[in-house]
Protein backbone atom coordinates (compact mmCIF):
# COMPACT_ATOMS: atom_id res chain seq x y z
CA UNK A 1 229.59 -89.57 62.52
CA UNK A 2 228.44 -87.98 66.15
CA UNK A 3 225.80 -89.99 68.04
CA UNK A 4 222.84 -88.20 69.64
CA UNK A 5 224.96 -88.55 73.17
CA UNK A 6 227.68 -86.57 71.77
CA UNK A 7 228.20 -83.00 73.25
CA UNK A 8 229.82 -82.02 70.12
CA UNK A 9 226.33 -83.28 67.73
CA UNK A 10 224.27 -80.81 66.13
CA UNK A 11 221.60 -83.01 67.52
CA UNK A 12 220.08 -83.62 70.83
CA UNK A 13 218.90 -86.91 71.98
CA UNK A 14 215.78 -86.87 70.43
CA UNK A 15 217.15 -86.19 67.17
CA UNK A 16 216.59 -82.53 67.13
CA UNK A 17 218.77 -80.19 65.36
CA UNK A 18 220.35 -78.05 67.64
CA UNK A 19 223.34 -75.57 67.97
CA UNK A 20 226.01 -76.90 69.70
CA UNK A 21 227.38 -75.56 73.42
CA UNK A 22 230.83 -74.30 73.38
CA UNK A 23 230.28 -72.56 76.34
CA UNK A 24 232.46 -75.14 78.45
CA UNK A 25 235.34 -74.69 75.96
CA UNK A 26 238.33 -72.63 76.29
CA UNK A 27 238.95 -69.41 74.29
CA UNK A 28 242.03 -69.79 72.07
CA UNK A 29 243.58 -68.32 69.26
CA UNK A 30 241.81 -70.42 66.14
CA UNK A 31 242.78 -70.09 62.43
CA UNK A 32 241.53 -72.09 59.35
CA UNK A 33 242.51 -71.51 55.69
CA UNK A 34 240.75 -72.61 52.80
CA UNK A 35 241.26 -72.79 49.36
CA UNK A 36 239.80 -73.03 46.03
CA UNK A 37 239.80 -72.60 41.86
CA UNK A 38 237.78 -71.75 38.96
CA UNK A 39 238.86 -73.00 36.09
CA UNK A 40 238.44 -71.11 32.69
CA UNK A 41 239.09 -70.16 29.17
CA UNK A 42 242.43 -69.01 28.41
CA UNK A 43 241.39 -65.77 27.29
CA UNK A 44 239.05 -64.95 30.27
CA UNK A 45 241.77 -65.19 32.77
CA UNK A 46 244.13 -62.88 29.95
CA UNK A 47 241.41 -60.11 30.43
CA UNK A 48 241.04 -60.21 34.23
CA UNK A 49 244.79 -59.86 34.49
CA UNK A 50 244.46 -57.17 31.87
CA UNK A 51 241.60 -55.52 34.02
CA UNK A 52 239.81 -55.89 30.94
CA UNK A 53 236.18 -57.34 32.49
CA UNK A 54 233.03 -54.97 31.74
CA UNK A 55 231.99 -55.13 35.40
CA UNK A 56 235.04 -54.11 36.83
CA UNK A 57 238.04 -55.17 39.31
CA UNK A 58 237.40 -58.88 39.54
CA UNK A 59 239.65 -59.63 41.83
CA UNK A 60 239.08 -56.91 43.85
CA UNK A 61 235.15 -57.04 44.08
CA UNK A 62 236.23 -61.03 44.75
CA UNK A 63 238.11 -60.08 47.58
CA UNK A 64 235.43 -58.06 49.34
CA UNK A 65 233.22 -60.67 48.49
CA UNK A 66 235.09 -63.02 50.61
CA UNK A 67 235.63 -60.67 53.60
CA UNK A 68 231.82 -60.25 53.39
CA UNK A 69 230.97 -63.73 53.40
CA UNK A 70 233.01 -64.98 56.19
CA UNK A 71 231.72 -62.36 58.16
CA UNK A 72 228.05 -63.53 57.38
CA UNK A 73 228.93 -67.03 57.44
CA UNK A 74 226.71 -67.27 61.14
CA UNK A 75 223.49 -66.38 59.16
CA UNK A 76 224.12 -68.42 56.21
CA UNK A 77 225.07 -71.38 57.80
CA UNK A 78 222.06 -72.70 60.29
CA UNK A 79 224.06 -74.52 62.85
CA UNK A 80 227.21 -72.54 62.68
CA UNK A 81 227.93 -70.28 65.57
CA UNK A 82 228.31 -66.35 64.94
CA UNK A 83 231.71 -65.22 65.37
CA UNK A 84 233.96 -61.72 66.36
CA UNK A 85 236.58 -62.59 63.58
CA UNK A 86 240.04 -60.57 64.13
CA UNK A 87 241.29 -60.88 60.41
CA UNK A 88 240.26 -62.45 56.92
CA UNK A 89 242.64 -62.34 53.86
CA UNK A 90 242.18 -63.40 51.08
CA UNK A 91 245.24 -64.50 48.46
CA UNK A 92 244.49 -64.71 44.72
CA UNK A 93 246.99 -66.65 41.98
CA UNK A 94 246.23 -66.82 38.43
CA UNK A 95 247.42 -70.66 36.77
CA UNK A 96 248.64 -70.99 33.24
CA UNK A 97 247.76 -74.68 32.89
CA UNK A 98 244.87 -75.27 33.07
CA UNK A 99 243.96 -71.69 32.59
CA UNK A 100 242.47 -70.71 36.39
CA UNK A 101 242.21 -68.73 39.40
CA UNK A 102 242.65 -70.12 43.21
CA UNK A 103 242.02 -68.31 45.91
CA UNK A 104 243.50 -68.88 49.36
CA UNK A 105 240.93 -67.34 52.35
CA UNK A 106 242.83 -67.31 55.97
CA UNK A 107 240.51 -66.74 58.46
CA UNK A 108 241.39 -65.61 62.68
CA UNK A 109 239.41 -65.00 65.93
CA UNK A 110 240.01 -65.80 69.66
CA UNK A 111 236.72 -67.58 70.34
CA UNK A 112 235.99 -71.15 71.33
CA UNK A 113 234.97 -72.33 68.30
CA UNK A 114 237.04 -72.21 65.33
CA UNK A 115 236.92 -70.59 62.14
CA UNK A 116 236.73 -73.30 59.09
CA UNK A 117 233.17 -72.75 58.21
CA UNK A 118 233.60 -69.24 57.53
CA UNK A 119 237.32 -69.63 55.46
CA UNK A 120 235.36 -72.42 53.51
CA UNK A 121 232.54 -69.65 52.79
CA UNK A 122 234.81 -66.87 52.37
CA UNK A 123 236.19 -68.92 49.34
CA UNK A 124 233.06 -69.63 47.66
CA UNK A 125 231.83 -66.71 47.61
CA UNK A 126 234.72 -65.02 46.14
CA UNK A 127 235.09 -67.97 43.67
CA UNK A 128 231.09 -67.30 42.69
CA UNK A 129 232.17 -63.58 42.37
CA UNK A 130 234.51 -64.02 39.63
CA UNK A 131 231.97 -66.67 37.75
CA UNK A 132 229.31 -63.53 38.87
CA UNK A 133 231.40 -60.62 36.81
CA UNK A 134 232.98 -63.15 34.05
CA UNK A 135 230.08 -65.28 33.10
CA UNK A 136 228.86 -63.24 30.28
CA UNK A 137 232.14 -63.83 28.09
CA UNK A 138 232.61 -67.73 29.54
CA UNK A 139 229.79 -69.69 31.14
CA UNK A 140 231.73 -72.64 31.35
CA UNK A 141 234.15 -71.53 34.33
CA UNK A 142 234.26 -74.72 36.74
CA UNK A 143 234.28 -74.28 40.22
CA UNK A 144 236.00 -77.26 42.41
CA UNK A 145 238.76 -78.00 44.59
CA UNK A 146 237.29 -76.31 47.25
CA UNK A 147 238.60 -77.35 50.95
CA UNK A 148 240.14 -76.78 54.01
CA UNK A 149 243.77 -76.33 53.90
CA UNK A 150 244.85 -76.17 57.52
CA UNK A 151 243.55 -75.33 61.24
CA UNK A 152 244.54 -74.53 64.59
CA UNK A 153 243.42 -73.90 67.97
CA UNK A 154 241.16 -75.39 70.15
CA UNK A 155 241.42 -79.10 71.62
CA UNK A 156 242.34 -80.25 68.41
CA UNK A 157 245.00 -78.55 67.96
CA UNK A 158 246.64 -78.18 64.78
CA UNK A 159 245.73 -79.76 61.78
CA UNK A 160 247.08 -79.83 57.96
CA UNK A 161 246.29 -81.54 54.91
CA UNK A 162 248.92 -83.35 53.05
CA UNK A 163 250.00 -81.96 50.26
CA UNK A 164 248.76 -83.69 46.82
């Protein structure tokens, strides 16, 4: 946990929330990718590979979902500074067992902050896009596993979780 005294807090020494001041910091290439899964009923996941959903291209809509979001992720987010992203991609596999899909969101600017917040939103938000578009035929899809897979840039350099 940051202390008040901490440049890097999203609090000033009165305990105020605050943005924090990256102006000091260099700009560097950044990347962060995220990842995530909905779990579901066999026979949901059989008609979005089908392209069998009544609202459409789930995957598809999914994946402009995510773009979107990670693009807006400096108004959704109070503290989180708004960013000139260079790319956003967004990776979708289907799993057999249990029956699910994950989605992968890689996210890139040259900026002095980095880019996790808005990977970490770009995957919600496509993961609440296909529970949006399938929920009618399964309202128990499961959302979960959601977190950040790897980073890179800045002064802390490069980061990666360890596999499972």
């Amino acid at each position: 946990m940051t202390s008040a005294e901490d440049p890097l807090s999203h609090f000033d020494p009165e305990g105020n929330a605050r943005m924090v001041d990256v102006g000091d910091k260099a700009v560097t290439e950044r990347t962060a990718v995220a990842e995530g899964r909905i779990g579901m009923d066999p026979a949901t996941l059989e008609r979005i590979r089908a392209g069998q959903v009544a609202k459409g291209d789930v995957l598809g809509v999914a994946r402009i979902a995510g773009i979107q979001a990670a693009k807006q992720t400096g108004t959704l987010i109070p503290l989180c500074h708004p960013l000139p992203i260079t790319s956003v991609e967004l990776d979708f596999r289907d799993e057999d067992r249990p029956s699910a899909v994950r989605v992968t969101a890689t996210v890139k600017t040259a900026n002095r902050t980095g880019v996790e917040m808005e990977a970490l939103t770009a995957v919600n938000v496509a993961l609440l896009t296909v529970y949006d578009m399938c929920k009618a035929m399964d309202r128990a899809m499961e959302i979960d596993q959601v977190r950040l897979v790897e980073k890179s840039g800045g002064r802390s350099g490069h980061w990666r979780r360890d596999p499972d």
